[in-house]
Protein backbone atom coordinates (compact mmCIF):
# COMPACT_ATOMS: atom_id res chain seq x y z
CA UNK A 1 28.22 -55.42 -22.71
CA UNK A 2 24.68 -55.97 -21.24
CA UNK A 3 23.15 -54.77 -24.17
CA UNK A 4 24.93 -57.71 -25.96
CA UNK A 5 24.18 -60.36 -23.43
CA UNK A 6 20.37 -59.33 -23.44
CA UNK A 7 20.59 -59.90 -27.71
CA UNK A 8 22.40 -62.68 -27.61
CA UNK A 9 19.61 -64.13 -25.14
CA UNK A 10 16.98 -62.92 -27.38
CA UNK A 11 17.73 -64.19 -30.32
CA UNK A 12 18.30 -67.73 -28.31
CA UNK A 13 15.06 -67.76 -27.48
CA UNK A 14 13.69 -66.73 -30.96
CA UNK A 15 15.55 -70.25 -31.78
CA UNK A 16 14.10 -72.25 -29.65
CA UNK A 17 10.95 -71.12 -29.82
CA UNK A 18 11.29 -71.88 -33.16
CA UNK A 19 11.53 -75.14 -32.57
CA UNK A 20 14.47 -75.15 -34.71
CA UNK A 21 16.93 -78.77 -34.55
CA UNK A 22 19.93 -77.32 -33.40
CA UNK A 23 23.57 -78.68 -32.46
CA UNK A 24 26.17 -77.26 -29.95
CA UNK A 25 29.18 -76.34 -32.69
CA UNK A 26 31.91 -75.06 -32.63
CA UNK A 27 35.85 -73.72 -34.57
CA UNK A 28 39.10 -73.81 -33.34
CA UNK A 29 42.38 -73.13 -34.80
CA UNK A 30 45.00 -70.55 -35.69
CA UNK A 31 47.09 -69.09 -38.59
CA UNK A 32 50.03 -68.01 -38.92
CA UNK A 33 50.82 -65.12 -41.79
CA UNK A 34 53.15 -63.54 -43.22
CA UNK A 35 51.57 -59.84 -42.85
CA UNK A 36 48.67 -58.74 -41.22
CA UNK A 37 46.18 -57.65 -43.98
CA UNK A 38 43.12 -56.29 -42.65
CA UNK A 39 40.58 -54.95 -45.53
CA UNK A 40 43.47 -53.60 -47.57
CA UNK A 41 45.51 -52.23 -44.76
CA UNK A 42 48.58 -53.38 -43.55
CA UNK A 43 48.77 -53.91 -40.20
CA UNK A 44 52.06 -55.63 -39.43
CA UNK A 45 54.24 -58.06 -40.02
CA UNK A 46 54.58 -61.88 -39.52
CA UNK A 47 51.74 -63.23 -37.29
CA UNK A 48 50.62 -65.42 -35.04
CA UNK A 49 46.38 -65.62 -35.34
CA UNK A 50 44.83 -68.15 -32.86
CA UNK A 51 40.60 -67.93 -33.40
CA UNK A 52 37.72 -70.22 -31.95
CA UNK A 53 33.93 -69.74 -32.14
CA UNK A 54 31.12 -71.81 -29.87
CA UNK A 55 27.56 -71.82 -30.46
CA UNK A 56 25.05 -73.45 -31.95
CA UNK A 57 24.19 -74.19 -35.61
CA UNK A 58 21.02 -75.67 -37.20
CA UNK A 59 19.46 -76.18 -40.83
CA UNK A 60 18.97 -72.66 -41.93
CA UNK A 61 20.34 -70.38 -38.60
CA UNK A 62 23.59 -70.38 -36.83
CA UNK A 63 24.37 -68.48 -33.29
CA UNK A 64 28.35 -68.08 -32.52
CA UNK A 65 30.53 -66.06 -29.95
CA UNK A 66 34.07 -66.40 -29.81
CA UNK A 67 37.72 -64.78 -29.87
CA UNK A 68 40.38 -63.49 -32.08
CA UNK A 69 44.08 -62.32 -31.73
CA UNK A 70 46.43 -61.62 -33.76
CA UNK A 71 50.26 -61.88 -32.34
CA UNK A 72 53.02 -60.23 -34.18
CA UNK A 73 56.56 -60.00 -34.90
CA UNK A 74 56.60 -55.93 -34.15
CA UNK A 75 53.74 -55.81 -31.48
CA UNK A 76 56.09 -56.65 -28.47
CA UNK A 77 56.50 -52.42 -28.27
CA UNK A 78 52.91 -52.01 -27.34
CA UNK A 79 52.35 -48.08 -26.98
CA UNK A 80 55.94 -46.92 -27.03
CA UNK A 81 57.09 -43.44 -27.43
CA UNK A 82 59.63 -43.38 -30.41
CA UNK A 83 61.73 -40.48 -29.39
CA UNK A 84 61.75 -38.97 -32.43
CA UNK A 85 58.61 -36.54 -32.22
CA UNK A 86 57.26 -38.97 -34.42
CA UNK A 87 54.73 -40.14 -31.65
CA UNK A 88 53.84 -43.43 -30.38
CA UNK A 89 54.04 -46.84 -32.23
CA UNK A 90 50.89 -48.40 -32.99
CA UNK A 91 52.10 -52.21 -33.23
CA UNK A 92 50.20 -53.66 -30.52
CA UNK A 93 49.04 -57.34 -29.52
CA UNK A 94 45.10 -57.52 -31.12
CA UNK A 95 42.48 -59.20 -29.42
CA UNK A 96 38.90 -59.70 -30.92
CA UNK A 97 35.48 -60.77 -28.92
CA UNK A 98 33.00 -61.69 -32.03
CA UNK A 99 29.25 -62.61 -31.78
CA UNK A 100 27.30 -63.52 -34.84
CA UNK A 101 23.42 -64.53 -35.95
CA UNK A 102 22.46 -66.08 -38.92
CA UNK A 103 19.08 -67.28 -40.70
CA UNK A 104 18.41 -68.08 -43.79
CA UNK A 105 21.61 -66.22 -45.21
CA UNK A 106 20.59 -63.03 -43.15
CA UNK A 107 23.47 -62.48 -40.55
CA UNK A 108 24.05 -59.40 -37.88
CA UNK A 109 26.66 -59.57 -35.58
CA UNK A 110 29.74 -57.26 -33.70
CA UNK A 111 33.17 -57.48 -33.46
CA UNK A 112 35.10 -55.50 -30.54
CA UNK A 113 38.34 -54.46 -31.57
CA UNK A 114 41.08 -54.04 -28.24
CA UNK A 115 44.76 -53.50 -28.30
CA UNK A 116 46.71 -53.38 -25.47
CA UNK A 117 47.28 -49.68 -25.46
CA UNK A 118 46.92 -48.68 -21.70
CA UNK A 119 43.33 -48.07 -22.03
CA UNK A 120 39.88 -49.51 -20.71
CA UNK A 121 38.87 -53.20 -22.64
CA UNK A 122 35.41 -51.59 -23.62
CA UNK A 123 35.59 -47.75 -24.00
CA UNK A 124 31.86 -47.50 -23.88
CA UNK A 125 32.60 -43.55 -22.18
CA UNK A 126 31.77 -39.96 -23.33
CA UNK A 127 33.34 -39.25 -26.44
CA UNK A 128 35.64 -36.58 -24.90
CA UNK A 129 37.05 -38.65 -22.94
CA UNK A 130 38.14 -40.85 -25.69
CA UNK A 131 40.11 -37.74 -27.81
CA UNK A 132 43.45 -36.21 -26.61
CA UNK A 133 43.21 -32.64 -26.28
CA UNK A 134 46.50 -31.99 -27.50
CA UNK A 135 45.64 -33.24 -30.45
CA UNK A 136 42.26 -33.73 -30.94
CA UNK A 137 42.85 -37.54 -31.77
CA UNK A 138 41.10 -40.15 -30.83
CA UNK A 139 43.70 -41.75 -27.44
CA UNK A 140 42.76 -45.23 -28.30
CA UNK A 141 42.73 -47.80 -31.15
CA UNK A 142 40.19 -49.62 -29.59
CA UNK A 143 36.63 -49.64 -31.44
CA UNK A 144 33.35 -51.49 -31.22
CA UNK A 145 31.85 -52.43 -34.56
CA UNK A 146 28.38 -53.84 -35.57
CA UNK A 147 27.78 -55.34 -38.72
CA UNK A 148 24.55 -56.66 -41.10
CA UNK A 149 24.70 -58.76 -44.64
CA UNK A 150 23.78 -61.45 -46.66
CA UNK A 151 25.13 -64.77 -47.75
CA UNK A 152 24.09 -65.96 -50.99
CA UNK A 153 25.38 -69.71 -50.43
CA UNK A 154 22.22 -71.80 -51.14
CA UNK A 155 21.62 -69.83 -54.48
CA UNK A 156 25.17 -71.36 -55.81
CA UNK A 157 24.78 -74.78 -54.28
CA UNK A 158 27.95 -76.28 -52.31
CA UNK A 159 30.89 -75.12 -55.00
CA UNK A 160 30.24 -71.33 -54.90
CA UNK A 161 28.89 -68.53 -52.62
CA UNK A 162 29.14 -64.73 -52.62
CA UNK A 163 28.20 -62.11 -49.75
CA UNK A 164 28.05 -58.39 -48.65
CA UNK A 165 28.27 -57.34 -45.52
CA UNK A 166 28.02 -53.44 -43.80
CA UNK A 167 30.36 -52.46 -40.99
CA UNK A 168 29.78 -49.75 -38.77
CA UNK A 169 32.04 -48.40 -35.97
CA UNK A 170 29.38 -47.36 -33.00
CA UNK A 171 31.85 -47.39 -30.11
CA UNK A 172 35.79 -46.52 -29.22
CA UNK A 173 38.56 -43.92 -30.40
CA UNK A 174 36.47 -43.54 -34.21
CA UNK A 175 37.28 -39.40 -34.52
CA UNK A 176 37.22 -37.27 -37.55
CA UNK A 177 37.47 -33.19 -37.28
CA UNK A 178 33.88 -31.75 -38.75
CA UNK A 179 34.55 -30.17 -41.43
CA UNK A 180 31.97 -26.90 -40.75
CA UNK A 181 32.55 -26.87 -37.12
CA UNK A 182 36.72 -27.78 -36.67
CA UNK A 183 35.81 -29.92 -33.87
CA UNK A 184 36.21 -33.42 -33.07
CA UNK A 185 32.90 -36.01 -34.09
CA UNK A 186 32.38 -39.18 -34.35
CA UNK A 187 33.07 -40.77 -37.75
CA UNK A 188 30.85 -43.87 -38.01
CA UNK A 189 33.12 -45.19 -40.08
CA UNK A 190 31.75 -47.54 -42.34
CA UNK A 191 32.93 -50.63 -44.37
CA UNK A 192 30.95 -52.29 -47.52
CA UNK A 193 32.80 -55.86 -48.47
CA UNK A 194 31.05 -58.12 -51.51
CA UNK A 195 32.62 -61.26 -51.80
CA UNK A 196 32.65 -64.07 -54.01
CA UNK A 197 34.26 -67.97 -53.62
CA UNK A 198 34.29 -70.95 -55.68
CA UNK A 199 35.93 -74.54 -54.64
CA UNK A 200 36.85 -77.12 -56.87
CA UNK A 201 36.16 -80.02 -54.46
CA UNK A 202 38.26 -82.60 -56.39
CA UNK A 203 41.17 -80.33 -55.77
CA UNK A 204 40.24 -79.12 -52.42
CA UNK A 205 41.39 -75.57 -53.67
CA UNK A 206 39.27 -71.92 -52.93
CA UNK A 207 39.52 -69.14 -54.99
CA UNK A 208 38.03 -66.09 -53.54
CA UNK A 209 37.82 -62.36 -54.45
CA UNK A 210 36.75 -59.24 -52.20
CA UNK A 211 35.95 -55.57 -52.96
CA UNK A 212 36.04 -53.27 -49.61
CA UNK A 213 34.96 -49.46 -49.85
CA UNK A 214 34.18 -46.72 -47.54
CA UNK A 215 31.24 -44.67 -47.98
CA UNK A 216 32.17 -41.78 -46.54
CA UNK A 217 34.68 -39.28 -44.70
CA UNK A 218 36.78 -41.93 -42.06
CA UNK A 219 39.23 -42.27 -39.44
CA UNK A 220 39.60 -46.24 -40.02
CA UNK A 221 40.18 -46.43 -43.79
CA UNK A 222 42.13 -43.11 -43.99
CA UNK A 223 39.82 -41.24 -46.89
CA UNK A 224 38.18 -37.97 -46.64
CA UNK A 225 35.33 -38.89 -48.55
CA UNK A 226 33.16 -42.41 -50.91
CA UNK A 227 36.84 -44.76 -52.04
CA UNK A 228 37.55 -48.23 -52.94
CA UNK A 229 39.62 -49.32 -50.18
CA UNK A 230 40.32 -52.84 -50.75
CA UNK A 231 40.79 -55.22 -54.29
CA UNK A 232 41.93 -58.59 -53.18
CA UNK A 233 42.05 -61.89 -55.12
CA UNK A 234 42.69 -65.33 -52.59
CA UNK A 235 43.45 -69.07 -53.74
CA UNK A 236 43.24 -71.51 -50.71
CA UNK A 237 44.26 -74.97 -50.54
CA UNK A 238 42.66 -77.55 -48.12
CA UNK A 239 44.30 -81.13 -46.64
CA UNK A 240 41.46 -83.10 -44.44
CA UNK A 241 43.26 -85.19 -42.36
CA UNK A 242 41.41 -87.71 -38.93
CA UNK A 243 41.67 -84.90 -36.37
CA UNK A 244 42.02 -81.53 -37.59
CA UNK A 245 43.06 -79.79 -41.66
CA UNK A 246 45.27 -77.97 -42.61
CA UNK A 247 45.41 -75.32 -45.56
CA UNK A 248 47.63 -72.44 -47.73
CA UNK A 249 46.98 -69.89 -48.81
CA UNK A 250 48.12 -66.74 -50.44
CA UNK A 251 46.04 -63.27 -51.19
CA UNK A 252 47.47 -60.14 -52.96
CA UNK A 253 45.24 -57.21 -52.01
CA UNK A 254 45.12 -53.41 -53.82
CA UNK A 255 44.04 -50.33 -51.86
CA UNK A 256 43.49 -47.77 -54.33
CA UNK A 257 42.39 -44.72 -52.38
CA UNK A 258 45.62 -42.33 -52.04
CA UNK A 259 47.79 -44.66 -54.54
CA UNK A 260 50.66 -42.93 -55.99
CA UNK A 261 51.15 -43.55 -59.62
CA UNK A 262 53.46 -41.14 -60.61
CA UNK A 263 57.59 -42.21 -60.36
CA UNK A 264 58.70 -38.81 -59.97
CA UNK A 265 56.72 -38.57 -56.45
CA UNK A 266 58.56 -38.83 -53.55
CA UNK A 267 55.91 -40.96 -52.10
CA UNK A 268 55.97 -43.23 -55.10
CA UNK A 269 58.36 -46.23 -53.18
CA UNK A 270 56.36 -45.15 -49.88
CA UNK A 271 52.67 -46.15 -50.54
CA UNK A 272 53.14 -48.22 -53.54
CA UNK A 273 56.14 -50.53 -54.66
CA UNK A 274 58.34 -50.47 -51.52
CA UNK A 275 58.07 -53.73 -49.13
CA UNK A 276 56.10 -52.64 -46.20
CA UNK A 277 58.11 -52.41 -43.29
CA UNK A 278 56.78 -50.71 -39.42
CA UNK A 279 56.81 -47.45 -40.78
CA UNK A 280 54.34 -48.20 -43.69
CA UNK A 281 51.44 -48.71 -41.40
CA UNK A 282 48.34 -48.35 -42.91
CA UNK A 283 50.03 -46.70 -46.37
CA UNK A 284 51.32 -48.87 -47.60
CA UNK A 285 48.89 -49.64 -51.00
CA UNK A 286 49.69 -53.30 -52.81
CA UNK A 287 49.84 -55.85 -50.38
CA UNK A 288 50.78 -59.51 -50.47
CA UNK A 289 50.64 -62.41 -47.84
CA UNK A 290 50.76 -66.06 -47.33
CA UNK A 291 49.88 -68.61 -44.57
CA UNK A 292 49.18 -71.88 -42.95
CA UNK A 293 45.85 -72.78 -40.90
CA UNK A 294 45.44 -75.46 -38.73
CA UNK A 295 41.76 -76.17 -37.59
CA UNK A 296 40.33 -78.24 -35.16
């Protein structure tokens, strides 16, 4: 956590010195969702999502910290055995610290993952103390992510904008067995989202599209190896009122990597067609959700 405070000091000061005009800013708001979608994966139910960012924001470059959580009809279990030798649940209350840096489209940032699980907020330990030896699983859910990309905004001018970003788990229960050794590493598991938006101001309406994949062998994104993780499409509708707006939105979202195709599987109504439910956590493969924001 030093290590953080010490950047986020630094890069304060490479403002400033900068002599860059910039204004205290700041979001605040919440959603609330019908699932929990997160880059293809379902991740529960209906949701409660408060968020709110402070910082500072000038011309070109833009400095925010802030918090996430995400509040769910199923995550009132936390780490409960099931009793069926089917191990613990793994709906649990989400909370997210998030600290970001951006000039001239360049951004890097982190975003620490922690679920209420029984274990330390930042698991900054040894690595075997993060794996169960029963198992040989990583004991925690909680992970510590730092990320790097580009936005293209001020090439499309104020109606459209695209992105990438990279994501890479450095910290937390991120496991996968070696595959020479047996033995339990550390995955780096690794997310690559492009994105793309366009708004039709008279409207006030967004439509948005995303492709997530993971470049290698991974604990988070369940693959053994490069797959497309995540196809989603996203229209958004915005009200400006005096005080705060308020918009919909729906998203459908495809994660291709272990679809089932074929009817005749077993698995077919499992990962594919079936309505995710608690047991299709992280399976489940065509997703759908909508919502209501309110921001401040």
């Amino acid at each position: 956590m030093k290590r953080v405070l010490v950047l986020a000091a630094a890069v304060m000061a490479v403002v400033i010195s900068a002599k860059a005009e910039v204004e205290f800013a700041y979001d605040a708001g919440a959603e609330i969702v019908s699932a929990y979608i997160w880059r293809g994966q379902y991740n529960g139910g209906l949701s409660f999502q408060p968020d709110v960012e402070i910082g500072f924001d000038g011309e070109h470059t833009s400095l925010r910290v802030g918090a996430w959580a995400s509040l769910g009809s199923s995550d009132w279990t936390f780490r409960k055995d099931q009793g069926d030798g089917s191990g613990f649940t793994r709906f649990m209350p989400e909370l997210d610290i998030v600290g970001s840096f951006s000039v001239y489209g360049l951004g890097i940032g982190f975003n620490h993952y922690y679920y209420f699980d029984g274990t330390n907020f930042f698991s900054w330990t040894k690595d075997e103390n993060l794996i169960d030896p029963g198992t040989g699983e990583a004991n925690t859910q909680t992970t510590t992510e730092v990320w790097i990309g580009y936005n293209f905004g001020h090439l499309f001018g104020d109606k459209a904008g695209a992105y990438i970003n990279w994501y890479t788990t450095v910290a937390g229960g991120d496991f996968v067995t070696d595959d020479i050794t047996g033995n339990p590493r550390r995955a780096w598991s690794s997310y690559l989202e492009l994105g793309y938006g366009y708004t039709f101001e008279d409207a006030g309406v967004t439509l948005g599209a995303q492709l997530g994949m993971s470049p290698w062998k991974s604990n988070l994104y369940g693959n053994n190896r490069f797959a497309v993780t995540n196809i989603s499409l996203k229209i958004d509708k915005e009200w400006e009122l005096d005080h705060c707006s308020i918009n919909l939105f729906a998203q459908g979202s495809l994660n291709p990597d272990g679809m089932v195709t074929d009817p005749n599987d077993p698995a077919y109504n499992v990962v594919l067609w079936k309505a995710a439910g608690d047991d299709k956590l992280y399976t489940q493969r065509l997703n759908g959700v909508i919502g209501i924001g309110f921001w401040f």
